[in-house]
Protein backbone atom coordinates (compact mmCIF):
# COMPACT_ATOMS: atom_id res chain seq x y z
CA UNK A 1 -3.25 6.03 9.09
CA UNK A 2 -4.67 7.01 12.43
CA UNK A 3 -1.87 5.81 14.26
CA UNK A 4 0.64 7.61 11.61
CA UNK A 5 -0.83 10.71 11.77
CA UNK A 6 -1.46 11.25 15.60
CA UNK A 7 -0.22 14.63 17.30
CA UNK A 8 2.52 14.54 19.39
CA UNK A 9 1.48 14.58 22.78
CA UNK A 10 2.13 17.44 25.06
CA UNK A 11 4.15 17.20 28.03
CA UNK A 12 2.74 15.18 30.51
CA UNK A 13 0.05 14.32 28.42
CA UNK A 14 -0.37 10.67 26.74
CA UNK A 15 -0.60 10.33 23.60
CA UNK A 16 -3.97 9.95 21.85
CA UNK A 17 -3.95 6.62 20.97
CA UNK A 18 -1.20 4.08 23.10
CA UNK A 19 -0.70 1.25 19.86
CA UNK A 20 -2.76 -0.92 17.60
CA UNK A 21 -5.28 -2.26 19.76
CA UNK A 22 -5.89 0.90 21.65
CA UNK A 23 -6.34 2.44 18.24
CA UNK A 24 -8.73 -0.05 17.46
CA UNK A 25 -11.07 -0.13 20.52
CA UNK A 26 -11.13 3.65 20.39
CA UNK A 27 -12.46 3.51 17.33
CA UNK A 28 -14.93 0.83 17.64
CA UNK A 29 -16.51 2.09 20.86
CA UNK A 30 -16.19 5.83 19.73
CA UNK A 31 -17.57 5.52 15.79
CA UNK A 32 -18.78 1.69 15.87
CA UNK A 33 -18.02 -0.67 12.73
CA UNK A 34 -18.27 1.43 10.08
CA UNK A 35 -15.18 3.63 11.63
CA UNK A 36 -12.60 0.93 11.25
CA UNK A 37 -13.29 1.38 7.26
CA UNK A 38 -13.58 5.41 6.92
CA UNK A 39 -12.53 6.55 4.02
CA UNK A 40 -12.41 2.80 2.10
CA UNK A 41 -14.88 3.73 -1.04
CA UNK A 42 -12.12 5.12 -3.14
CA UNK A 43 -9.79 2.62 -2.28
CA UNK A 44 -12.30 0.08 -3.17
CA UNK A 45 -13.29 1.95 -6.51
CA UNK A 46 -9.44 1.89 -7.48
CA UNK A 47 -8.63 -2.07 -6.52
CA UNK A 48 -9.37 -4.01 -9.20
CA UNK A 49 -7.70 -1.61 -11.97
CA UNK A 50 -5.58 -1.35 -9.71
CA UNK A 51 -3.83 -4.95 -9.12
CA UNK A 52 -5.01 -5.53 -12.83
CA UNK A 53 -2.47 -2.60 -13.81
CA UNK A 54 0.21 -3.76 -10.91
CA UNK A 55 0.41 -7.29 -12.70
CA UNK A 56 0.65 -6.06 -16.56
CA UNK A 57 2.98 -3.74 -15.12
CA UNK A 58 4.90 -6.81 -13.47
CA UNK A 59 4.10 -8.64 -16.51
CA UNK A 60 5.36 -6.16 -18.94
CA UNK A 61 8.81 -5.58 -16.98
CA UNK A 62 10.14 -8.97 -17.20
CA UNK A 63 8.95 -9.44 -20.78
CA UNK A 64 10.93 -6.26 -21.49
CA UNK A 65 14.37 -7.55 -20.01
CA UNK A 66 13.85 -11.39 -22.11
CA UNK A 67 14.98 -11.73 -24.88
CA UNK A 68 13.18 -15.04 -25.39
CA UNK A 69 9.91 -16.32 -23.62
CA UNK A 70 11.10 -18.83 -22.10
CA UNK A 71 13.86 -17.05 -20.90
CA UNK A 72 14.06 -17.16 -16.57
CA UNK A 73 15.00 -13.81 -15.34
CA UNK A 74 17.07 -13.76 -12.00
CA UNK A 75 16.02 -12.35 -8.68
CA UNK A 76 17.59 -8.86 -9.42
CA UNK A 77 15.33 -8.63 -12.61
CA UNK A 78 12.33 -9.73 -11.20
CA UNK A 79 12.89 -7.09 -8.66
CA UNK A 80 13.71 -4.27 -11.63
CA UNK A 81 10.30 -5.96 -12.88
CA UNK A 82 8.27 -5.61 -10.09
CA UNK A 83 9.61 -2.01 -9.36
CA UNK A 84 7.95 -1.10 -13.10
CA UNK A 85 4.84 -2.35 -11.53
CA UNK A 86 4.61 0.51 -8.88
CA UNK A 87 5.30 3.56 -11.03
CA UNK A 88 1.81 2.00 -12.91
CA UNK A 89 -0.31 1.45 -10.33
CA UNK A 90 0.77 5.21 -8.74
CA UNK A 91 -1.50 6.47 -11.01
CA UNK A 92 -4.37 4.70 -9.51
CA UNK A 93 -3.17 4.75 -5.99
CA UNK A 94 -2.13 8.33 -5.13
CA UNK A 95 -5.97 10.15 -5.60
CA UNK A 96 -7.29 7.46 -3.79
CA UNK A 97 -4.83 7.09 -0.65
CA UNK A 98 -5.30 11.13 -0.17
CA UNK A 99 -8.89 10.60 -0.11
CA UNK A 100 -8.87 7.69 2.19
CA UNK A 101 -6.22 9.66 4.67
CA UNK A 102 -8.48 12.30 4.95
CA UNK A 103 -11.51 10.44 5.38
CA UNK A 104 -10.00 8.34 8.19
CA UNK A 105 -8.61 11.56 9.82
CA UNK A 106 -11.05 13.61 10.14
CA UNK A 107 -13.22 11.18 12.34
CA UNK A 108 -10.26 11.24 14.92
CA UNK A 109 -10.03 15.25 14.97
CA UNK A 110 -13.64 15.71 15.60
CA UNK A 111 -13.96 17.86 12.40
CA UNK A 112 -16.50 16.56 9.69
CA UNK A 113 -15.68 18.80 6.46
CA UNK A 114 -16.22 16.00 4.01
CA UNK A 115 -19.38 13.78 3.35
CA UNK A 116 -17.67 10.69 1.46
CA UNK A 117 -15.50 10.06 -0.81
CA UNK A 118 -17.03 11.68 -3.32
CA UNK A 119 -17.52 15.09 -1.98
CA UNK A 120 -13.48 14.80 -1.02
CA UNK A 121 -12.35 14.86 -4.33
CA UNK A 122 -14.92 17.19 -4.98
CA UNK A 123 -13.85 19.85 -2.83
CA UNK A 124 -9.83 19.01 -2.90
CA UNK A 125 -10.20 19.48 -7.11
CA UNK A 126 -12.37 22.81 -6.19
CA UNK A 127 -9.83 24.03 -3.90
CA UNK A 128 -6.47 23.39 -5.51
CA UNK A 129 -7.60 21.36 -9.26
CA UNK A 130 -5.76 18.35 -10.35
CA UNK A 131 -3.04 18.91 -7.95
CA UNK A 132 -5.11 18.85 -4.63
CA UNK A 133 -6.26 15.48 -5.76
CA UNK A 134 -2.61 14.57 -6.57
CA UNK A 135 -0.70 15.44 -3.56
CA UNK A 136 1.38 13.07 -2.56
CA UNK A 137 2.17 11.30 -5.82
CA UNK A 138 6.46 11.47 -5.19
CA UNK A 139 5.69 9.90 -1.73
CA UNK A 140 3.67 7.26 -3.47
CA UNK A 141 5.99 6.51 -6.02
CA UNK A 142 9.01 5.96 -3.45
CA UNK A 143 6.43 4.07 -1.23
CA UNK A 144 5.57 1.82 -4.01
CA UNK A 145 8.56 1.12 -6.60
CA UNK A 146 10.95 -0.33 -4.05
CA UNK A 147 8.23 -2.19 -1.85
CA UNK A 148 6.77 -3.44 -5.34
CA UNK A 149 10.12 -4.36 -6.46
CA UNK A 150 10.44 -6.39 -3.33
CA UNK A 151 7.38 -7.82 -2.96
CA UNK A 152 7.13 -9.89 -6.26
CA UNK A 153 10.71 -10.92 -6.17
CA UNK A 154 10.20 -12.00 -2.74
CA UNK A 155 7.10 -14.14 -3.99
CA UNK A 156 8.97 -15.71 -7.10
CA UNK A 157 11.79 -16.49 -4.77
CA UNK A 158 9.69 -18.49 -2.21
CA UNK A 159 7.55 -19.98 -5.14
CA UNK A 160 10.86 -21.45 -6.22
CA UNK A 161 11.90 -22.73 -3.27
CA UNK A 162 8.43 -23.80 -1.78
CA UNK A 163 8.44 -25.96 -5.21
CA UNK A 164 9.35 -29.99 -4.65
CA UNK A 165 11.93 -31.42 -6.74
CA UNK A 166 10.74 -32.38 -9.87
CA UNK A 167 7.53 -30.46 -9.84
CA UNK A 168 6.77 -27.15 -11.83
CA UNK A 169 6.26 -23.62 -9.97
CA UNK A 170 2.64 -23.65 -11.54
CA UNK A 171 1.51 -26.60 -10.26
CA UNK A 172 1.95 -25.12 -6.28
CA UNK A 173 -0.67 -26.04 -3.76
CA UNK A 174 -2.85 -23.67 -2.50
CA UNK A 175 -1.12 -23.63 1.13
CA UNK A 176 2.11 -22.62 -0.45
CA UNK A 177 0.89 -20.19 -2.88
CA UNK A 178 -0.77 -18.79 0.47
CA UNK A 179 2.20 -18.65 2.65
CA UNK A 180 4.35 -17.53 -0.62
CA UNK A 181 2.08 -14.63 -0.89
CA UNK A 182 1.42 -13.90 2.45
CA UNK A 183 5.09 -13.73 3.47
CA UNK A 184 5.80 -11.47 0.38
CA UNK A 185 2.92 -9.29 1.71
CA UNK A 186 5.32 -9.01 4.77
CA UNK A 187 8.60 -7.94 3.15
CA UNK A 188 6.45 -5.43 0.65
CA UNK A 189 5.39 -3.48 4.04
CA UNK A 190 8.74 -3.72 5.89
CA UNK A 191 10.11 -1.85 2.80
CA UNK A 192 7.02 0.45 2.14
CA UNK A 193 5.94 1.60 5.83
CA UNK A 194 8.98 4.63 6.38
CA UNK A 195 7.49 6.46 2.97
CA UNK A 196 3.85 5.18 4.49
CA UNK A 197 4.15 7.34 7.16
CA UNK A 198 5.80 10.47 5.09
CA UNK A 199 2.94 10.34 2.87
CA UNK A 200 -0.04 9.94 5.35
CA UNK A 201 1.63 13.07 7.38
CA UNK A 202 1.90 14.96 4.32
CA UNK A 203 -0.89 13.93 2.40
CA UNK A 204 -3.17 15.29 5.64
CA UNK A 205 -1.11 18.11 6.65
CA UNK A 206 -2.89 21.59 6.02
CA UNK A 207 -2.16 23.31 2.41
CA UNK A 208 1.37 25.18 2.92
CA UNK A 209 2.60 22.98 5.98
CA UNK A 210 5.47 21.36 4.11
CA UNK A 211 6.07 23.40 1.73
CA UNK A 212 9.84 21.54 0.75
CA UNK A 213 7.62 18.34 0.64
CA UNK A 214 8.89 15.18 2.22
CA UNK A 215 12.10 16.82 2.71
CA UNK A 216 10.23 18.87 5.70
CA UNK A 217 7.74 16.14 6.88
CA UNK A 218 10.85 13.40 7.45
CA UNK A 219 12.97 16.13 9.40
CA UNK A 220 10.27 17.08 11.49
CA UNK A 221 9.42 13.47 12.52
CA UNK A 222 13.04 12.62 13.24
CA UNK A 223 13.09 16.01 14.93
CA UNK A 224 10.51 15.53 17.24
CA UNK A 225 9.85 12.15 17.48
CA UNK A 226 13.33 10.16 16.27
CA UNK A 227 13.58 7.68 13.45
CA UNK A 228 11.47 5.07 15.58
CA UNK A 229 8.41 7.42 14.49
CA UNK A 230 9.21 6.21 10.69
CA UNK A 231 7.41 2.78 11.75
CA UNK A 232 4.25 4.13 13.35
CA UNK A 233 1.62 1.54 12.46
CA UNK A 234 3.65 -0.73 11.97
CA UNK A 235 2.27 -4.22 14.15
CA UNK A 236 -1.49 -2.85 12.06
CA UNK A 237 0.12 -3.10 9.05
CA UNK A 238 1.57 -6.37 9.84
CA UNK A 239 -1.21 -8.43 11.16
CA UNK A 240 -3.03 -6.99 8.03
CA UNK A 241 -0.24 -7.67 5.50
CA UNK A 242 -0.21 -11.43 5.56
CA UNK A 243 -3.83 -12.54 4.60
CA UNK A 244 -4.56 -9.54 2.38
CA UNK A 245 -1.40 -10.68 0.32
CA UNK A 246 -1.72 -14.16 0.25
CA UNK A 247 -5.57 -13.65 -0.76
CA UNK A 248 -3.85 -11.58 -3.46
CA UNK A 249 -1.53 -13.81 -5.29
CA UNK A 250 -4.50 -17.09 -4.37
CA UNK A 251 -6.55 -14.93 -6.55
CA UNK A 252 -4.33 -14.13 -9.17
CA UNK A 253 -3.09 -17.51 -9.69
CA UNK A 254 -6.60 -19.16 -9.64
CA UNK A 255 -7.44 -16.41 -12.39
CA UNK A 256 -4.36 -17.13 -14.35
CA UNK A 257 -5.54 -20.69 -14.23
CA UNK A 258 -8.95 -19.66 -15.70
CA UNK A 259 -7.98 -17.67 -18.12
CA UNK A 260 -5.52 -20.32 -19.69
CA UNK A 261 -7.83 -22.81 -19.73
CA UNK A 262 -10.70 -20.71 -21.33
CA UNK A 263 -8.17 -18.87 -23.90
CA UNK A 264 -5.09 -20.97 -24.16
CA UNK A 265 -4.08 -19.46 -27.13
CA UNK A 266 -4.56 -16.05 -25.77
């Protein structure tokens, strides 16, 4: 976020933070530890309903488009599937990714309006109600349909190839489930970063900045700082995008496993 939101520099000057691991020590020397995870207690607060509503929502897509099932849906349908999973977990996502944004901002600009989390929403509800709180939401939902689309059609894809001959897709080793997930992790983010950056600049921008909404944010960046600017963040997003994914879908299969076993009939 820091990196996505950064002024552009002056002339001559450089700009405030050079890439990833500049970023990164900046923040570490400047804030210690507890910088690199400003404005994580919503986020945190929102992950488990979260994922649990972003895999019924997965869940709920393909069972829509069988008519039997047993039936196996192809690639395109899995992807129609998984895009039904990000308009549910928008819900979820945009209050808490404005809060976070702001949070992780504000350290950077040297300004300290809000306490926590908690005093964010707070103060954005008290300031412009539901909608404050809410701002954002289109460039969450065009962030998070395609990317979701891709990522579990990406991960049922490598499952099925990553799958010896003769075997069944849910009896996948650990490794592979890991490097299934944690590649799908990859081409989630490839898709999802160019909207990323749209809705961290607008999502922090001050009340009235953008007032044609993305529209105005993604002709200012291309304005000012060409299309390159659309993938700001993007080797940060990368080194994190592997292991948080593939801890993902470890998780949910392991869970999947426990479930069926203690409720098979469920």
């Amino acid at each position: 976020v820091r990196l996505q939101t950064q002024p552009k520099p002056q002339p001559g000057q450089s700009p405030l933070y050079s890439g990833t691991f500049d970023c990164f020590r900046k923040t570490l020397v400047g804030e210690g530890v507890r910088g690199l995870y400003r404005g994580m207690a919503a986020p945190i607060i929102g992950v488990t309903p979260m994922y649990a509503v972003c895999f019924f929502g997965f869940g709920l897509g393909k069972r829509l488009q069988q008519r039997k099932p047993d039936d196996v849906l192809t690639y395109p349908q899995l992807f129609a599937a998984g895009m039904l999973s990000g308009v549910f977990t928008t819900v979820i996502m945009a209050p808490g990714e404005r809060i976070k944004c702001l949070l992780q901002i504000q350290a950077a600009t040297g300004e300290t309006k809000y306490s926590g989390s908690l005093d964010c929403a707070k103060q954005l509800y008290r300031e412009a109600g539901i909608r404050g709180v809410y701002k954002g939401t289109v460039l969450t939902l065009m962030r998070d349909v395609p990317a979701s689309g891709m990522y579990f059609m990406t991960y049922e894809w490598l499952k099925n190839i990553l799958t010896p001959e003769g075997k069944s897709v849910s009896d996948l080793s650990v490794p592979r489930i890991l490097f299934a997930g944690g590649l799908a992790g990859i081409f989630n983010w490839v898709v999802a970063i160019p909207p990323d950056v749209l809705k961290s600049r607008f999502q922090t921008a001050p009340e009235g900045k953008y007032p044609n909404g993305f529209r105005d944010v993604l002709r200012e960046l291309i304005r000012e700082e060409g299309v390159a600017s659309l993938y700001k963040g993007f080797t940060a997003v990368m080194i994190r995008a592997f292991p948080a994914n593939a801890a993902c879908f470890l998780g949910f299969e392991v869970a999947m496993k426990f479930l069926n076993w203690v409720a098979p009939g469920i």
